[in-house]
Protein backbone atom coordinates (compact mmCIF):
# COMPACT_ATOMS: atom_id res chain seq x y z
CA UNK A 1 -42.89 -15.81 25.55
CA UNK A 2 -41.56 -12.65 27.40
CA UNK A 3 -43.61 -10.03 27.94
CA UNK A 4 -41.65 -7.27 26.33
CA UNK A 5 -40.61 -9.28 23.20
CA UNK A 6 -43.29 -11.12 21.15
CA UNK A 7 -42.47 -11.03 18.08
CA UNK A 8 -45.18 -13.34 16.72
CA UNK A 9 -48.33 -11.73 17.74
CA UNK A 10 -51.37 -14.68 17.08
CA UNK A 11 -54.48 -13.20 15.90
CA UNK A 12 -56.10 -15.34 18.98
CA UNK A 13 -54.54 -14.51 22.48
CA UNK A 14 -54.84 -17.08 25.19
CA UNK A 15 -56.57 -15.75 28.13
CA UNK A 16 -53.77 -16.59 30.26
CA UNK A 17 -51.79 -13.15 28.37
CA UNK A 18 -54.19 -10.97 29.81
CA UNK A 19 -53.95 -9.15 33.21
CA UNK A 20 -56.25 -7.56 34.82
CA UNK A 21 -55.87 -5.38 38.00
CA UNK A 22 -57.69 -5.15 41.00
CA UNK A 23 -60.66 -2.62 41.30
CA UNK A 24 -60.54 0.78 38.88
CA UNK A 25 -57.39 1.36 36.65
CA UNK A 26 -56.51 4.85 35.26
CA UNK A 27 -54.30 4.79 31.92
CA UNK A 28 -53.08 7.40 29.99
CA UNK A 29 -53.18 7.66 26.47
CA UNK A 30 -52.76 9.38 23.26
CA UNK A 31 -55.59 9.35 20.65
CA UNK A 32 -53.75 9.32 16.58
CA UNK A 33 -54.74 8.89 13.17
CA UNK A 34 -53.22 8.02 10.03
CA UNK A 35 -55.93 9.22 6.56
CA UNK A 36 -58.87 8.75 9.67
CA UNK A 37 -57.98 5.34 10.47
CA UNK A 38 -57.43 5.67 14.37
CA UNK A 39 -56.30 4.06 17.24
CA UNK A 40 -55.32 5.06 20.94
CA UNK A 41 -52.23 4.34 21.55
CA UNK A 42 -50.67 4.00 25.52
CA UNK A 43 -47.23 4.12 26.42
CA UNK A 44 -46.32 0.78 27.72
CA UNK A 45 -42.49 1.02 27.91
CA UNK A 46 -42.06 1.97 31.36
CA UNK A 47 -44.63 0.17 33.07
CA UNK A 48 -46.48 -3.58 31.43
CA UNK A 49 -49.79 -2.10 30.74
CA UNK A 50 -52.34 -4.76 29.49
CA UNK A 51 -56.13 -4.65 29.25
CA UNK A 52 -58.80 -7.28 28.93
CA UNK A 53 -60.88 -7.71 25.60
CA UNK A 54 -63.61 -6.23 27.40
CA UNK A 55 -61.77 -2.93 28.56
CA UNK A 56 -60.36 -2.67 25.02
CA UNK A 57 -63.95 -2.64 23.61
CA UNK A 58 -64.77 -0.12 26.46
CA UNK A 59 -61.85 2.27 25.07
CA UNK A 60 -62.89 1.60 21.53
CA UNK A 61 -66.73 2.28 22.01
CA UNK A 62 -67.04 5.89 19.99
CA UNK A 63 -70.45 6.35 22.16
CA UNK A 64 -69.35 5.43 25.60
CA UNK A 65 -65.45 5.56 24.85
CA UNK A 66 -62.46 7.05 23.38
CA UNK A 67 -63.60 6.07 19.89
CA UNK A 68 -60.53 4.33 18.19
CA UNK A 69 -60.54 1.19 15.09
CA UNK A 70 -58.85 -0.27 18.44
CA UNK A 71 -55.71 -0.24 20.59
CA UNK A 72 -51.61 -0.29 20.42
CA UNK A 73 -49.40 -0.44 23.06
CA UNK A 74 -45.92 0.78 22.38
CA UNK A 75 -43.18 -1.53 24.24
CA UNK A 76 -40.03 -2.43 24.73
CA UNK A 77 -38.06 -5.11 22.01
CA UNK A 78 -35.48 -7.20 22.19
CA UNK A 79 -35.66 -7.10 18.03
CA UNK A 80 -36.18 -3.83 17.35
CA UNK A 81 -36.09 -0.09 19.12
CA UNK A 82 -39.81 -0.75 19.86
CA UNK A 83 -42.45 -2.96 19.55
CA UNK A 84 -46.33 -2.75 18.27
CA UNK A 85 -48.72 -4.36 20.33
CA UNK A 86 -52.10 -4.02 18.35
CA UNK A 87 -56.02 -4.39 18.96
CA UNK A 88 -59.13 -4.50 17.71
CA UNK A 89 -61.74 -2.77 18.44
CA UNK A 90 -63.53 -5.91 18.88
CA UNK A 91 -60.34 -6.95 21.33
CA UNK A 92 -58.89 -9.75 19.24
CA UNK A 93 -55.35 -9.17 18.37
CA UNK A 94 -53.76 -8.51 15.36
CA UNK A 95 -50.45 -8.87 13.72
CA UNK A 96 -49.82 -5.64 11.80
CA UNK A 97 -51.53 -1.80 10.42
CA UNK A 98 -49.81 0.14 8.21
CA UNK A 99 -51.74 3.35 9.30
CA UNK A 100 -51.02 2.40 12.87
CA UNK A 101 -46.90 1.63 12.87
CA UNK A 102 -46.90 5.10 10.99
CA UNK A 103 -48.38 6.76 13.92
CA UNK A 104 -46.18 4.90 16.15
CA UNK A 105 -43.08 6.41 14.33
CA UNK A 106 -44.27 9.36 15.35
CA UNK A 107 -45.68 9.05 19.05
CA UNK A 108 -42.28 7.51 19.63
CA UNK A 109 -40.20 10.74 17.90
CA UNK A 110 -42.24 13.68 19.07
CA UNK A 111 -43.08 11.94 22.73
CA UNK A 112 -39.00 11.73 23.10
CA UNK A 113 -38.81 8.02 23.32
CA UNK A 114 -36.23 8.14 20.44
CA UNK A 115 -34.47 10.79 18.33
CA UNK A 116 -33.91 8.53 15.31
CA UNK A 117 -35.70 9.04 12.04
CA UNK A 118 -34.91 5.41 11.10
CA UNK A 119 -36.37 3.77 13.64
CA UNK A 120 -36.99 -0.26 13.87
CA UNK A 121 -40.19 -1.53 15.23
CA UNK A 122 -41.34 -4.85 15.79
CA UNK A 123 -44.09 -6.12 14.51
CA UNK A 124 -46.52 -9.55 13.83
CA UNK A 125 -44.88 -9.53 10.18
CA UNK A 126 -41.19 -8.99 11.76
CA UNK A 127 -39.22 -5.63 12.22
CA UNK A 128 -40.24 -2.85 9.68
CA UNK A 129 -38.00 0.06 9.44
CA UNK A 130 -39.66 3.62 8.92
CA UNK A 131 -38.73 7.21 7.44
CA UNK A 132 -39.64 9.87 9.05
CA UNK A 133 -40.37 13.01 7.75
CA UNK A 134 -40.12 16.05 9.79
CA UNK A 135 -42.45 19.53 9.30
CA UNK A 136 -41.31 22.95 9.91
CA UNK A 137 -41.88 22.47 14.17
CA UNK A 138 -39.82 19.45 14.26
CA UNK A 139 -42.51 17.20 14.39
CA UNK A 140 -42.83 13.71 12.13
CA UNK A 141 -45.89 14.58 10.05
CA UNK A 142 -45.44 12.24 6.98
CA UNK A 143 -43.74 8.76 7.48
CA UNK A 144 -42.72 6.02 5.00
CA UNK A 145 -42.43 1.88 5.85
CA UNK A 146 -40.86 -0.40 4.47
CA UNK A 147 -43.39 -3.20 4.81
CA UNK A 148 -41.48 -6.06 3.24
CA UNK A 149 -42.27 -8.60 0.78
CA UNK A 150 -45.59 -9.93 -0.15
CA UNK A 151 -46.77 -13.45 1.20
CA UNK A 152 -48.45 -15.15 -1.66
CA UNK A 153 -48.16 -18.86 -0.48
CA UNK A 154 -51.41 -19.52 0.42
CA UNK A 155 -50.55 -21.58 3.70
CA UNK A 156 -48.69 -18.67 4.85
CA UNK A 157 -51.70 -16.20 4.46
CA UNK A 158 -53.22 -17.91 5.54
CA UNK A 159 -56.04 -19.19 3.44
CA UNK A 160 -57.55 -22.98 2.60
CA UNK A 161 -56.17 -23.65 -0.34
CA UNK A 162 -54.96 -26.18 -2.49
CA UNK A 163 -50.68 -26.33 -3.68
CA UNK A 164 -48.48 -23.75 -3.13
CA UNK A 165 -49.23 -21.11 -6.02
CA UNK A 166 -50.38 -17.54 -5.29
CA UNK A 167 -54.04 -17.22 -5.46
CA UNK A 168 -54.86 -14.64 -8.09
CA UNK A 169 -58.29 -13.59 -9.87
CA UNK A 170 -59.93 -17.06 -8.57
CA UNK A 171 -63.92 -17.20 -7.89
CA UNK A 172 -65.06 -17.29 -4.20
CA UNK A 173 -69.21 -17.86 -3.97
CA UNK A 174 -70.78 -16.20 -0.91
CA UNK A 175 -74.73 -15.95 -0.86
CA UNK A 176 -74.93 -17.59 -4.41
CA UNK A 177 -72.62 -14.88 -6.14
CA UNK A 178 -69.07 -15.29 -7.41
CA UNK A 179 -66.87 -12.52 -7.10
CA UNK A 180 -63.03 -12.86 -8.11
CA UNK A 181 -60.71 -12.19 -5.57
CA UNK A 182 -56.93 -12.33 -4.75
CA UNK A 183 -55.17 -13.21 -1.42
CA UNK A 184 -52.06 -11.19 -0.13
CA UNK A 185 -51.15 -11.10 3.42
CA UNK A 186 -48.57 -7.92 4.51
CA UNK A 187 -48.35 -9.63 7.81
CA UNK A 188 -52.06 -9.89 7.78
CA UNK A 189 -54.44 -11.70 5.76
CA UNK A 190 -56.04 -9.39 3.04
CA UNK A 191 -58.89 -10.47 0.44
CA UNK A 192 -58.92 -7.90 -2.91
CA UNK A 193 -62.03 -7.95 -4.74
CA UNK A 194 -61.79 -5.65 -7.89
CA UNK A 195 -65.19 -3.90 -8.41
CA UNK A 196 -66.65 -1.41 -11.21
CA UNK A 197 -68.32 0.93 -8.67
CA UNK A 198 -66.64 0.75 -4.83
CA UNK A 199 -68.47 3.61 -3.55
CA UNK A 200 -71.63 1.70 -4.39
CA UNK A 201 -70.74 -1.80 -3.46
CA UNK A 202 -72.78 -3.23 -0.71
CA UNK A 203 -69.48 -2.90 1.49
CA UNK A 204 -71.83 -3.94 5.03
CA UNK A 205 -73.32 -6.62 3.70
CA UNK A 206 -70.73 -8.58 1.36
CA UNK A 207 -67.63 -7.61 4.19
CA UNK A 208 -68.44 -9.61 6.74
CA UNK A 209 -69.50 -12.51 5.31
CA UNK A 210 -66.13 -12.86 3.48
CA UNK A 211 -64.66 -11.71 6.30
CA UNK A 212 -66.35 -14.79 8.36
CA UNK A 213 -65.56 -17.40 5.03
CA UNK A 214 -64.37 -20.53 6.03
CA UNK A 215 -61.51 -20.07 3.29
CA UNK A 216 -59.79 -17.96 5.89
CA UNK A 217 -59.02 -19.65 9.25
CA UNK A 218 -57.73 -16.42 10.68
CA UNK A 219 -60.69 -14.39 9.46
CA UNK A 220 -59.72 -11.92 7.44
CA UNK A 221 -59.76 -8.23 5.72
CA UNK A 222 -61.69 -7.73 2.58
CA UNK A 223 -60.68 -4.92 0.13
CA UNK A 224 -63.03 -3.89 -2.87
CA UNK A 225 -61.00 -2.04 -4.94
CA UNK A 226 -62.27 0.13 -8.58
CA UNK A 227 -59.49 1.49 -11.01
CA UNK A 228 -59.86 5.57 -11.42
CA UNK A 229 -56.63 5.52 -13.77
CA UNK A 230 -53.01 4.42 -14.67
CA UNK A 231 -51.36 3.81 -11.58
CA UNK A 232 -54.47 5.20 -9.68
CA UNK A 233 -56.75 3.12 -7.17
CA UNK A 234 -59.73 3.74 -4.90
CA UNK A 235 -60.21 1.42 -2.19
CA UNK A 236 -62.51 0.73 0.41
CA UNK A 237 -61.97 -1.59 3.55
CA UNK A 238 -63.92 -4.16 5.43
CA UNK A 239 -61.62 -4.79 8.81
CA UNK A 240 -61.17 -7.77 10.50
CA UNK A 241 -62.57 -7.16 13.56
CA UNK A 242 -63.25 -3.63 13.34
CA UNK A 243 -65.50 -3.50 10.33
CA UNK A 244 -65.35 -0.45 7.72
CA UNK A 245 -62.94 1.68 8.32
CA UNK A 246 -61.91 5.38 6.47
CA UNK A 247 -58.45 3.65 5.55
CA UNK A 248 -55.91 0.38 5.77
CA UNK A 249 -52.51 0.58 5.02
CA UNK A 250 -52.08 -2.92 4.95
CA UNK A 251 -54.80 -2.88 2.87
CA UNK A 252 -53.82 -0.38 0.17
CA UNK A 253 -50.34 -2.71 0.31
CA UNK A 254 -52.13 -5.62 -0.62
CA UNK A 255 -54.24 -3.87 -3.12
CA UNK A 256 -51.52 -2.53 -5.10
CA UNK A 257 -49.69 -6.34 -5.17
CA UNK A 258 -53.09 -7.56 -6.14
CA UNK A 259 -53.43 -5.08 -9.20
CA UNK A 260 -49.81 -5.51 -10.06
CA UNK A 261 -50.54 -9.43 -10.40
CA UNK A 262 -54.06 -8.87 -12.13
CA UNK A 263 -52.19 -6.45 -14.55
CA UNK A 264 -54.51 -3.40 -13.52
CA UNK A 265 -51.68 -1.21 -12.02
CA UNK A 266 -47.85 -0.47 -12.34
CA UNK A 267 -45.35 -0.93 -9.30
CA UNK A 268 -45.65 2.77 -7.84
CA UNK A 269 -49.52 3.51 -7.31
CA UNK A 270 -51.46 6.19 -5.78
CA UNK A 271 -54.47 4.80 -3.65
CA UNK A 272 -57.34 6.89 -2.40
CA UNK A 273 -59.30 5.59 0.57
CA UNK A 274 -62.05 7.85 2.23
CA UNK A 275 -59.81 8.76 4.70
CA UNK A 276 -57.05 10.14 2.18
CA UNK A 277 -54.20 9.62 -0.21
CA UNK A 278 -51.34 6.82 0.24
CA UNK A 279 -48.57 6.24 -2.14
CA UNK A 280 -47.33 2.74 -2.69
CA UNK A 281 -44.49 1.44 -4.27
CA UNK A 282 -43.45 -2.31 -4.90
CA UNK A 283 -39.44 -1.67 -5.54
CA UNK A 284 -36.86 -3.94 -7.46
CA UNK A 285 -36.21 -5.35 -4.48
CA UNK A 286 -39.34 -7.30 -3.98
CA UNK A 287 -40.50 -4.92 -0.70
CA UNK A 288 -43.48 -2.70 -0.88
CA UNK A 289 -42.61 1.11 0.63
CA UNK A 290 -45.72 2.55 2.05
CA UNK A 291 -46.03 6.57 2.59
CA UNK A 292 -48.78 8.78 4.04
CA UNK A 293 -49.40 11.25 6.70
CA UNK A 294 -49.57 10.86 11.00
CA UNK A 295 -51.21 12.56 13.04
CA UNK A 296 -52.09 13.53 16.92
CA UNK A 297 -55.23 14.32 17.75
CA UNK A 298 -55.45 14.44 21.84
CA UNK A 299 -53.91 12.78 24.98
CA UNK A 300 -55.54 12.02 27.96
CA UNK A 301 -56.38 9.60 30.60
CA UNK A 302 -59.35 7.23 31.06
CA UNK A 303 -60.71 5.22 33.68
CA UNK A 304 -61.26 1.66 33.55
CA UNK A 305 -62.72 -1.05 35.72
């Protein structure tokens, strides 16, 4: 694979991908946010910046650290005007954030990298386009994406599974109880659970243990999701490889597929996660339009070893 193309990010990357330099590095970077879910994000199109699992933890640590869910590098594509490179906090890879290719949209507007408000980037699920949205400075401070269709073929999710047919309200036992889940993947593999009380779930305990479930050969991210209304849902995340976080935009994809196809929601849904508001829309067209707010919160430059 070239280095400034992949457009099929595994969720494992071979040691062989990573470089690391020679004594003390110093990298710039630019802490963002979209509804609290935040990553720090470093400029990789001029020069092939690329850290170690280790030094990604380091810049994730929020005692020691930045403080980020994890890391994306912006680079060049061969496919698109840019490409997402994304990390966990943990330092595994992974293919795709909703909250994080909105905040790309905007480093790569209001750094000067591009002056187009339709910009293509490359991602693990392909090459989303985005709408920007400009406030009264100039600056992008809501952005929509246009995350395409579903995957629903179990293989594809990937989840171990039997036949070909979506997997929707089915039991999955973990510590002797059944809960009823349903498996999307929006480029990653997402796990909605549909619970009476979210807030009171036993999100710390229950997450990782589905995340960790042999179903899922990839891992994967657990939603648990209550109903507040018509067309209204409240979600909270466990990530894959980050643990809880304040929001997923994957997630709050998947989550509004998942109630469309357990009848609990419409096709245009508001979705409230504890870091804010998204509004998500599965059109006529079979893609799902994601929309929520992206945000700065400091640049600067760390030192790593």
């Amino acid at each position: 694979m070239e280095n400034s193309s992949r457009s099929c990010l595994p969720f494992e990357r071979l040691e062989k991908d990573w470089v690391k330099g020679d004594g003390d590095m110093k990298v710039k970077f630019t802490k963002m946010e979209g509804i609290g879910n935040d990553y720090v994000y470093i400029d990789a199109t001029k020069q092939d910046i690329r850290l170690s699992p280790e030094q990604i933890q380091k810049v994730s640590d929020r005692n020691f650290g930045i403080g980020s869910d994890g890391v994306i590098f912006i680079r060049n594509s061969s496919s698109g005007e840019f490409q997402m490179d994304m990390y966990n906090s943990d330092g595994s890879s992974s293919e795709m954030c909703g909250n994080g290719v909105r905040c790309v949209g905007k480093f790569i507007y209001d750094h000067g990298l591009t002056k187009n408000k339709r910009p293509l980037i490359e991602t693990g699920k392909g090459v989303l386009t985005l709408d920007l949205s400009l406030d009264s400075t100039g600056r992008v401070d809501m952005v929509s994406v246009d995350m395409g269709e579903p995957i629903l073929k179990p293989n594809l999710i990937p989840i171990t599974w039997p036949g070909e047919e979506p997997v929707i309200n089915q039991s999955l036992e973990v510590n002797g109880k059944h809960y009823h889940f349903t498996a999307v993947s929006m480029g990653n593999p997402h796990c909605v659970i549909f619970v009476d009380d979210a807030d009171a779930f036993p999100v710390h305990e229950i997450g990782p243990l589905i995340e960790n479930h042999s179903l899922f050969p990839r891992r994967v991210n657990v939603e648990f999701v209550s109903v507040r209304g018509k067309d209204h849902l409240y979600q909270r995340t466990w990530e894959r490889g980050a643990g809880e976080t304040l929001a997923c935009g994957t997630g709050a994809c998947a989550v509004m597929v998942a109630a469309v196809l357990n009848g609990k929601a419409g096709k245009k849904v508001e979705i409230d996660l504890r870091g804010g508001r998204l509004h998500v829309e599965w059109t006529e067209q079979g893609n799902v339009i994601m929309t929520g707010p992206a945000k700065e919160v400091f640049t600067g430059e760390i030192e790593l070893n």
